[in-house]
PDB file of N, CA and C in Angstrom:
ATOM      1  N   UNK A   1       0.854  -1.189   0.000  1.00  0.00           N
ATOM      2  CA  UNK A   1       0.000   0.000   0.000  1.00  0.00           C
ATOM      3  C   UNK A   1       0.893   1.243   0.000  1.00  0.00           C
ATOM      4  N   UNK A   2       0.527   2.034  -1.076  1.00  0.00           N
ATOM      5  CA  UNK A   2       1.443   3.232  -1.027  1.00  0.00           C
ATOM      6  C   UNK A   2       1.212   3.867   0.367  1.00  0.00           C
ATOM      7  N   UNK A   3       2.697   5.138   0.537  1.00  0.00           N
ATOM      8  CA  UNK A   3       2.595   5.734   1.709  1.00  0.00           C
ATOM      9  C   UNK A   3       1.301   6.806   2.173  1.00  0.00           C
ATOM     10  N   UNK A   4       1.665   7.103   0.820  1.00  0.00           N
ATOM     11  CA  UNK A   4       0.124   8.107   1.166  1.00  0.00           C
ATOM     12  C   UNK A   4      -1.311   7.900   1.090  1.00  0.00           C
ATOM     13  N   UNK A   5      -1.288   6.557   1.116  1.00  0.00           N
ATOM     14  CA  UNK A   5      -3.054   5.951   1.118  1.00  0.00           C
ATOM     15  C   UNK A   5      -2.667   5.188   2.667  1.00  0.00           C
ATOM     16  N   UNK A   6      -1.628   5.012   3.275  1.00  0.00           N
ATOM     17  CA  UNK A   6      -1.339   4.327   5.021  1.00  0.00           C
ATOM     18  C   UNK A   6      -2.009   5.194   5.681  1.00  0.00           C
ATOM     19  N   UNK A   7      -2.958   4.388   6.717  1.00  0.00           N
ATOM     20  CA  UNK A   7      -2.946   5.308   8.115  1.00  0.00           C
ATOM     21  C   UNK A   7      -2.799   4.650   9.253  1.00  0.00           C
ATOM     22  N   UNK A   8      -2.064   5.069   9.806  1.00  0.00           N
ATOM     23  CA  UNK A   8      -1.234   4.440  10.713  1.00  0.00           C
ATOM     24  C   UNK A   8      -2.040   4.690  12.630  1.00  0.00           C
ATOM     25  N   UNK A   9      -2.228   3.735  13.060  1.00  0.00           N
ATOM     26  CA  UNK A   9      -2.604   4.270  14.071  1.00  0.00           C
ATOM     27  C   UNK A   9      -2.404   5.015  15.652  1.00  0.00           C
ATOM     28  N   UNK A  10      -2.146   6.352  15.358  1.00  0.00           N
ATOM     29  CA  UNK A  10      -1.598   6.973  16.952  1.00  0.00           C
ATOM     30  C   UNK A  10      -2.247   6.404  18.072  1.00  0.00           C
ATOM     31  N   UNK A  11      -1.064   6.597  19.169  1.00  0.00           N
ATOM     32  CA  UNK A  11      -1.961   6.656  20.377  1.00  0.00           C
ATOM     33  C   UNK A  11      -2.560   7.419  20.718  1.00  0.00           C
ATOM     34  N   UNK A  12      -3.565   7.147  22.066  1.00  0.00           N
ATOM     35  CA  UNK A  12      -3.796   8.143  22.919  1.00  0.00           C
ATOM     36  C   UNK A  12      -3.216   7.960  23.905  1.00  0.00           C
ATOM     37  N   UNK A  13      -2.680   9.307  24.565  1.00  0.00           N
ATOM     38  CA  UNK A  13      -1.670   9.676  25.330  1.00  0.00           C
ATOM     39  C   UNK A  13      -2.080  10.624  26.805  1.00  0.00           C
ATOM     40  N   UNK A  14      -1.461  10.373  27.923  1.00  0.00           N
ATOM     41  CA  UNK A  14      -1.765  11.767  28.700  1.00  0.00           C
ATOM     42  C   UNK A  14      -1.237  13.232  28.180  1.00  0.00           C
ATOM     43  N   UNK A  15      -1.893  13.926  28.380  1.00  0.00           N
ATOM     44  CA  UNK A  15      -1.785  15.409  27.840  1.00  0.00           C
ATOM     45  C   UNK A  15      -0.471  15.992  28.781  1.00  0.00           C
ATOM     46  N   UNK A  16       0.400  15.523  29.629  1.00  0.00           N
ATOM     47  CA  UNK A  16       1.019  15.897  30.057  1.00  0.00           C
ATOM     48  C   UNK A  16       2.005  14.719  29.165  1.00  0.00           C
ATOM     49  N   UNK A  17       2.248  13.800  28.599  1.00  0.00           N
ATOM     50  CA  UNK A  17       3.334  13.026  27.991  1.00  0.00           C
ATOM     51  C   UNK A  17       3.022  13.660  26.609  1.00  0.00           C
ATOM     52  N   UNK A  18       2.273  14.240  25.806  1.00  0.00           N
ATOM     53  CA  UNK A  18       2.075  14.920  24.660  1.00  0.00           C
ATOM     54  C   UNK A  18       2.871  16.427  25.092  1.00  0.00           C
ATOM     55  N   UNK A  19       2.284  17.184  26.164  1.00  0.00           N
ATOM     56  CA  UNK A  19       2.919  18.224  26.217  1.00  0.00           C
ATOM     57  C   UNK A  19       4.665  18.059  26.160  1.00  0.00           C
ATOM     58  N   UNK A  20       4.907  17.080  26.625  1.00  0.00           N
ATOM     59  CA  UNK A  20       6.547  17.204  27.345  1.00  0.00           C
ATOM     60  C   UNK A  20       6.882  16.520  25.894  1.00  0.00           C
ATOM     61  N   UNK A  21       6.523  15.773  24.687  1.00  0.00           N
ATOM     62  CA  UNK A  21       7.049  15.454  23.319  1.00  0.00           C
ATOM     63  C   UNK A  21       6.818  16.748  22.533  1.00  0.00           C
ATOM     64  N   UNK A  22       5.849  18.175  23.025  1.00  0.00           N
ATOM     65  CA  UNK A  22       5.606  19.282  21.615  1.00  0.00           C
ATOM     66  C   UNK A  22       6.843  19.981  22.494  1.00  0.00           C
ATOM     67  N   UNK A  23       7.211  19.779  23.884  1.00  0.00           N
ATOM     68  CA  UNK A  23       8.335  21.154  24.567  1.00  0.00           C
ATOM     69  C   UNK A  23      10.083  20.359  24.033  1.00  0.00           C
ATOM     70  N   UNK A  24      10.145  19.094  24.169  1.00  0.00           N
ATOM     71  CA  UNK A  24      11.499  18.914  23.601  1.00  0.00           C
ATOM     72  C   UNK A  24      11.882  18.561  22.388  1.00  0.00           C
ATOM     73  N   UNK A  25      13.165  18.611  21.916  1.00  0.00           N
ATOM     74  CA  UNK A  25      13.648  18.867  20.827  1.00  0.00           C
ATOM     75  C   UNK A  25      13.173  17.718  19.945  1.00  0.00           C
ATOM     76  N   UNK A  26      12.808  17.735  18.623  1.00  0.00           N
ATOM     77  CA  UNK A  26      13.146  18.754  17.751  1.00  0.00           C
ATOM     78  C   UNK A  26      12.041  19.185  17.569  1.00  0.00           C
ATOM     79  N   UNK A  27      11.018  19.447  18.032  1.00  0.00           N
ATOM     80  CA  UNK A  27       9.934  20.940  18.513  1.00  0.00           C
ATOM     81  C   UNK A  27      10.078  21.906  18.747  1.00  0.00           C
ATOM     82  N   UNK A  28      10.379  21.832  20.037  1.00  0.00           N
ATOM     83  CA  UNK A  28      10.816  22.802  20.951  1.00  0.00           C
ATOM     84  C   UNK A  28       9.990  24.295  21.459  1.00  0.00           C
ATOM     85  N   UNK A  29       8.584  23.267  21.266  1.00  0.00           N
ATOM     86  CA  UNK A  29       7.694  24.131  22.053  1.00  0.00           C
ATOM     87  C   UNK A  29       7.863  24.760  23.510  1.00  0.00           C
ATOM     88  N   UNK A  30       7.266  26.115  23.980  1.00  0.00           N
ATOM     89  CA  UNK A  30       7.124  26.562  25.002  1.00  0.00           C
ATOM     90  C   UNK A  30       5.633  27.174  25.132  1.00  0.00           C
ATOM     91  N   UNK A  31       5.797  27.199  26.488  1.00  0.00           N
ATOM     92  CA  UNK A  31       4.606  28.214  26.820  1.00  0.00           C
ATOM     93  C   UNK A  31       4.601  29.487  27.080  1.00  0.00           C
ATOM     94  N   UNK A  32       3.587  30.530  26.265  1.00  0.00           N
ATOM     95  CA  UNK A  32       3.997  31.852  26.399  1.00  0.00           C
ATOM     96  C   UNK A  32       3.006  32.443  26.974  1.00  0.00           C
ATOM     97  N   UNK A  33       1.553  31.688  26.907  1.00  0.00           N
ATOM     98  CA  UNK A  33       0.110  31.890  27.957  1.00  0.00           C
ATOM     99  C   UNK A  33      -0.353  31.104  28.381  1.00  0.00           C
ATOM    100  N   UNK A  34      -0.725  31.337  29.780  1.00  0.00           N
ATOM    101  CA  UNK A  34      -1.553  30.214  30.014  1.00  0.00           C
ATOM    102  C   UNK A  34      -3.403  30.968  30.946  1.00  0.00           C
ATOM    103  N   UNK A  35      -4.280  30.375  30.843  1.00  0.00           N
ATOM    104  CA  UNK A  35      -5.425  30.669  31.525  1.00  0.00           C
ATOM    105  C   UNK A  35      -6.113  29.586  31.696  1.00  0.00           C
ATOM    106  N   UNK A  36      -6.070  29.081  32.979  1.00  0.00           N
ATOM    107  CA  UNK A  36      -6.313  28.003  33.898  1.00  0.00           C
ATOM    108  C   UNK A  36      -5.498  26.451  32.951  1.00  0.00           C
ATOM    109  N   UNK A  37      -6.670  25.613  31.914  1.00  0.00           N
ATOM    110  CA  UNK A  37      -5.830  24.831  30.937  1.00  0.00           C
ATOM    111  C   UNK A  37      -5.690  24.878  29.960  1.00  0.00           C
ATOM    112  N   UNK A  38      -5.854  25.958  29.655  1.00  0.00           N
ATOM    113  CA  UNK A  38      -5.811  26.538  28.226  1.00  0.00           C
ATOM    114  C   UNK A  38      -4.554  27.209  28.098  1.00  0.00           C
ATOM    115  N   UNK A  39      -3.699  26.738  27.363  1.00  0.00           N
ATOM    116  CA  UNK A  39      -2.364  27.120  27.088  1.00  0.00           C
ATOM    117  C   UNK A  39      -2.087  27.921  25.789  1.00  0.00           C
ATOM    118  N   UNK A  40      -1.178  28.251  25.585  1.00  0.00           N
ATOM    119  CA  UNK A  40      -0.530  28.726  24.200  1.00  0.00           C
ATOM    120  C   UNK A  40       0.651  28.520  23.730  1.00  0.00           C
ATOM    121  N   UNK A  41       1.183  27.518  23.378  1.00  0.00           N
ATOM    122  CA  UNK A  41       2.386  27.211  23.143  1.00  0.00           C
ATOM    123  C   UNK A  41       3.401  27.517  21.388  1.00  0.00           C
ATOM    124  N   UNK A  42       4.366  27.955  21.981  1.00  0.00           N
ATOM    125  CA  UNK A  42       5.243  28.830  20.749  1.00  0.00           C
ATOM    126  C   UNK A  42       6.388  28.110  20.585  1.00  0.00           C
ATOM    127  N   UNK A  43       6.563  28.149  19.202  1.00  0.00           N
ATOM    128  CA  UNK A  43       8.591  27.904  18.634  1.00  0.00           C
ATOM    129  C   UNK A  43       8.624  28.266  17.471  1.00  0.00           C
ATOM    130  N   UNK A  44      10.264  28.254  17.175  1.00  0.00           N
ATOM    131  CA  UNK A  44      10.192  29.202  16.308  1.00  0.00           C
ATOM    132  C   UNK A  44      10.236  28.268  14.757  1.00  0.00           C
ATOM    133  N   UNK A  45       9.662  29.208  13.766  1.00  0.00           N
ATOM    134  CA  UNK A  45       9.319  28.796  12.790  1.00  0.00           C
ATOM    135  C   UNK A  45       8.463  27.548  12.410  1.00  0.00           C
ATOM    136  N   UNK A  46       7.424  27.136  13.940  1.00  0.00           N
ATOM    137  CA  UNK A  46       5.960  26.478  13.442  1.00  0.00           C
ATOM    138  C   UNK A  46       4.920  27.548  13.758  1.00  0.00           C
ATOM    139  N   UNK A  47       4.101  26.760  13.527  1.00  0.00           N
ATOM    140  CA  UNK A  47       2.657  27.252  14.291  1.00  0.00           C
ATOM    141  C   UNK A  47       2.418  27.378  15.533  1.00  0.00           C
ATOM    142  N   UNK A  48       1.694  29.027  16.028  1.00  0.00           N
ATOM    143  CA  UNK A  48       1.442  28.506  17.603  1.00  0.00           C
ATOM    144  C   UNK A  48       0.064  27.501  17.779  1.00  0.00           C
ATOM    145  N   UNK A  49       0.333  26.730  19.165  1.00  0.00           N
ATOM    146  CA  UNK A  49      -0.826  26.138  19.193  1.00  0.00           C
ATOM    147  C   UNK A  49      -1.257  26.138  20.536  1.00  0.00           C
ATOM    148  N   UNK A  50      -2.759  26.090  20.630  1.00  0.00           N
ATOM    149  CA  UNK A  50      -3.229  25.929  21.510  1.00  0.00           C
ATOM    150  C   UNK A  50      -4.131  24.965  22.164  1.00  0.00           C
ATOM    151  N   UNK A  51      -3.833  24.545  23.333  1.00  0.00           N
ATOM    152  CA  UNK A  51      -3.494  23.508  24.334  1.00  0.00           C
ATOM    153  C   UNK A  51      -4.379  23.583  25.092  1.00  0.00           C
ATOM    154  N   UNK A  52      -5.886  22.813  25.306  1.00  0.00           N
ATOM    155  CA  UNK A  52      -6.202  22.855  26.203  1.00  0.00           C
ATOM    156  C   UNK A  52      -6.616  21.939  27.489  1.00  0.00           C
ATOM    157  N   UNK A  53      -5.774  20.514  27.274  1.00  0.00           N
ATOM    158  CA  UNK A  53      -6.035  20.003  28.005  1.00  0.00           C
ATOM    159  C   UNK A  53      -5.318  19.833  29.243  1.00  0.00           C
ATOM    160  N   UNK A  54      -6.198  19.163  30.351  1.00  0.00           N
ATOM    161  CA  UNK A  54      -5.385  18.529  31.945  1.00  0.00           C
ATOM    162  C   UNK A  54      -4.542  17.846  31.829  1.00  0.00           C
ATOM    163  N   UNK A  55      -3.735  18.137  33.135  1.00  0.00           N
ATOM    164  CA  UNK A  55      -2.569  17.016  32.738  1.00  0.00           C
ATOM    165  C   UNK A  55      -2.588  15.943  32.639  1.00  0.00           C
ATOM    166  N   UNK A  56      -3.916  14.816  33.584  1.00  0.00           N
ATOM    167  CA  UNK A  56      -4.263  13.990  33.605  1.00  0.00           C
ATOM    168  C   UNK A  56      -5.071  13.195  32.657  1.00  0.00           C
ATOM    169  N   UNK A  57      -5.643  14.179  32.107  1.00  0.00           N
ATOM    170  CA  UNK A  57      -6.767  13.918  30.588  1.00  0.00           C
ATOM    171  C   UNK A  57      -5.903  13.115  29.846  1.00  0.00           C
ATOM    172  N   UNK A  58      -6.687  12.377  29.482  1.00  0.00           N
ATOM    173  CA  UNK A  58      -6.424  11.465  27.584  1.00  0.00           C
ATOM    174  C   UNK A  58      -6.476  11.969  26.650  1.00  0.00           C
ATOM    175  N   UNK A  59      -5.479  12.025  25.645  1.00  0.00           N
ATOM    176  CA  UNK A  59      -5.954  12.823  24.557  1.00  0.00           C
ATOM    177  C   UNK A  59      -6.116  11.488  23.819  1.00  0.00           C
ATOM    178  N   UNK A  60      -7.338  11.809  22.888  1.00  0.00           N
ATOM    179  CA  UNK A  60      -7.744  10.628  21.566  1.00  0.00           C
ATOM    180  C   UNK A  60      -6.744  10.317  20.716  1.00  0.00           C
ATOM    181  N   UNK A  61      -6.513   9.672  19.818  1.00  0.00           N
ATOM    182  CA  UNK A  61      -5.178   9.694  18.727  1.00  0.00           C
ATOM    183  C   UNK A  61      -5.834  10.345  17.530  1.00  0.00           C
ATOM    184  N   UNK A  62      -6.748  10.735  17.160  1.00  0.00           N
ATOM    185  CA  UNK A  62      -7.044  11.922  16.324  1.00  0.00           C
ATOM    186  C   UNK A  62      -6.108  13.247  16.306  1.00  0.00           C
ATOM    187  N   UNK A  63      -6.534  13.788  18.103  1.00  0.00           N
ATOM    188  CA  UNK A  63      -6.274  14.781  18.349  1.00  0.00           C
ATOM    189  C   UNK A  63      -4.722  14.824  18.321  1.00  0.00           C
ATOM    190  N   UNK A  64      -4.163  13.644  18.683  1.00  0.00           N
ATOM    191  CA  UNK A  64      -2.962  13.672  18.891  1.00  0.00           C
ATOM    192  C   UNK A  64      -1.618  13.894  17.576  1.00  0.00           C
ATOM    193  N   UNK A  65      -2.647  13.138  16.540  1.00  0.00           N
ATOM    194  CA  UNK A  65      -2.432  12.900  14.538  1.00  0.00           C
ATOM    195  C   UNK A  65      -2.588  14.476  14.199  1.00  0.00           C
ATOM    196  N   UNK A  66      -3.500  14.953  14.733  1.00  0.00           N
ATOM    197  CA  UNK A  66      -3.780  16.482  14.302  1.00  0.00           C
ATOM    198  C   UNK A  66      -3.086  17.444  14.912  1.00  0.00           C
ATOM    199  N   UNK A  67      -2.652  17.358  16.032  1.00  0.00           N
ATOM    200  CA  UNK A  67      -1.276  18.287  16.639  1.00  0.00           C
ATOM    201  C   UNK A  67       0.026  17.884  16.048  1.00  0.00           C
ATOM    202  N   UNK A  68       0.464  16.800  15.951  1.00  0.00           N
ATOM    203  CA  UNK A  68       1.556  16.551  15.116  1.00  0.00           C
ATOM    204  C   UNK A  68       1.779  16.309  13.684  1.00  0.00           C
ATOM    205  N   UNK A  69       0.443  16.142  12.638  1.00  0.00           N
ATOM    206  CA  UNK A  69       0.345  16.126  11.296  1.00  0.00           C
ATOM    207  C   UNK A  69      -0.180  17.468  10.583  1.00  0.00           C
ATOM    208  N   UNK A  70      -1.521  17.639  10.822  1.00  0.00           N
ATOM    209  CA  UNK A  70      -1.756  18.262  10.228  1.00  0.00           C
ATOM    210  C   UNK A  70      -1.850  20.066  10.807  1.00  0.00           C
ATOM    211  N   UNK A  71      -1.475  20.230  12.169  1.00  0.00           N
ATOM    212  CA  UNK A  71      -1.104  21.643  12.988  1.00  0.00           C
ATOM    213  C   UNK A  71       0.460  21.642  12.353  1.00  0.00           C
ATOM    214  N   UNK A  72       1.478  21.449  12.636  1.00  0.00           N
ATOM    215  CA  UNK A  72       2.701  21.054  13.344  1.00  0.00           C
ATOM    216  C   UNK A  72       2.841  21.095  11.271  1.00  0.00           C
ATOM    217  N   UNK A  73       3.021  19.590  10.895  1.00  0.00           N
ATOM    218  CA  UNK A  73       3.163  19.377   9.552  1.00  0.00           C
ATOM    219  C   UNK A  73       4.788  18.791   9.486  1.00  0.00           C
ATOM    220  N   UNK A  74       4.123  17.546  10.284  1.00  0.00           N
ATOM    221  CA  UNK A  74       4.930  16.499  10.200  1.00  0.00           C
ATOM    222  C   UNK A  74       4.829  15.950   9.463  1.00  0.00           C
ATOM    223  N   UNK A  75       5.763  14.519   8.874  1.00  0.00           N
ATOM    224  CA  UNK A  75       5.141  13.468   8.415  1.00  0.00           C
ATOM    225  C   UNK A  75       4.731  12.708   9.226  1.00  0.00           C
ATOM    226  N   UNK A  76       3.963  10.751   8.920  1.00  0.00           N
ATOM    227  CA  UNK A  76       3.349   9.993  10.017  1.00  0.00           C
ATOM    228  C   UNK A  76       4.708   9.272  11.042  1.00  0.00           C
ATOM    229  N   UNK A  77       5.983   9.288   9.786  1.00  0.00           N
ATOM    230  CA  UNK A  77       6.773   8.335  10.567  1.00  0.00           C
ATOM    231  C   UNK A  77       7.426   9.607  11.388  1.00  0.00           C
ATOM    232  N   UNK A  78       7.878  10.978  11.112  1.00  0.00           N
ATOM    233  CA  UNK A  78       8.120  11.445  11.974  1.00  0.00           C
ATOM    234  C   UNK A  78       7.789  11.519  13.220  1.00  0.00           C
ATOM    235  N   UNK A  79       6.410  11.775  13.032  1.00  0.00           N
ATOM    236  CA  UNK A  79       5.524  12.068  14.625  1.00  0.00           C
ATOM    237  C   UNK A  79       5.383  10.579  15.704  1.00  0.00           C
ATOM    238  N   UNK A  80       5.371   9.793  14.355  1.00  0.00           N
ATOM    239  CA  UNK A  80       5.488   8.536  15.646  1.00  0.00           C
ATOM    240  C   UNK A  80       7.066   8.245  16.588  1.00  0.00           C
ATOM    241  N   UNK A  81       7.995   8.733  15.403  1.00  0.00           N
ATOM    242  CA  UNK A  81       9.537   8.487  16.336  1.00  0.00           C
ATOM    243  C   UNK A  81       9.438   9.146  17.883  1.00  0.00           C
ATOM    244  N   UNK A  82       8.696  10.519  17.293  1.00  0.00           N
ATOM    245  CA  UNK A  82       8.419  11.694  18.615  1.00  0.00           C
ATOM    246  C   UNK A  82       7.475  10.950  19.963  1.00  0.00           C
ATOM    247  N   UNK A  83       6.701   9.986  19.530  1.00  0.00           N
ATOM    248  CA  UNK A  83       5.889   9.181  20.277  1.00  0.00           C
ATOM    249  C   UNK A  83       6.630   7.998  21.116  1.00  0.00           C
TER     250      UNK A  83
END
């Protein structure tokens, strides 16, 4: 199956093990707002994004495919190494 007809399946992750893979390298997200869990996280030369889950929360593997594919603009095998 070609690469670009694969879909590969992410996990779901705690929002605090997602946060700590968008803050280290080669991301290298930070946080520049925060209001209660609603975050805003910055680096340079992506997209900012915003973050709103607990630390404890699950994130779905949608959400997780969509912060690292199609926000971010990874590829699939990239984002999974990051995983």
């Amino acid at each position: 199956m070609p690469a670009s007809i694969r879909v590969t399946q992410f996990p779901s992750i705690k929002a605090s093990a997602l946060l700590a893979v968008l803050s280290r390298e080669p991301l290298g997200y930070s946080e520049v707002r925060r209001k209660g869990s609603h975050r805003v996280l910055r680096a340079a030369g992506r997209p900012d994004l915003r973050f709103s889950y607990h630390a404890g929360a699950t994130v779905p593997p949608g959400v997780v495919r969509q912060y690292l594919i199609k926000i971010i603009g990874l590829d699939e095998d990239e984002a999974l190494r990051l995983l």
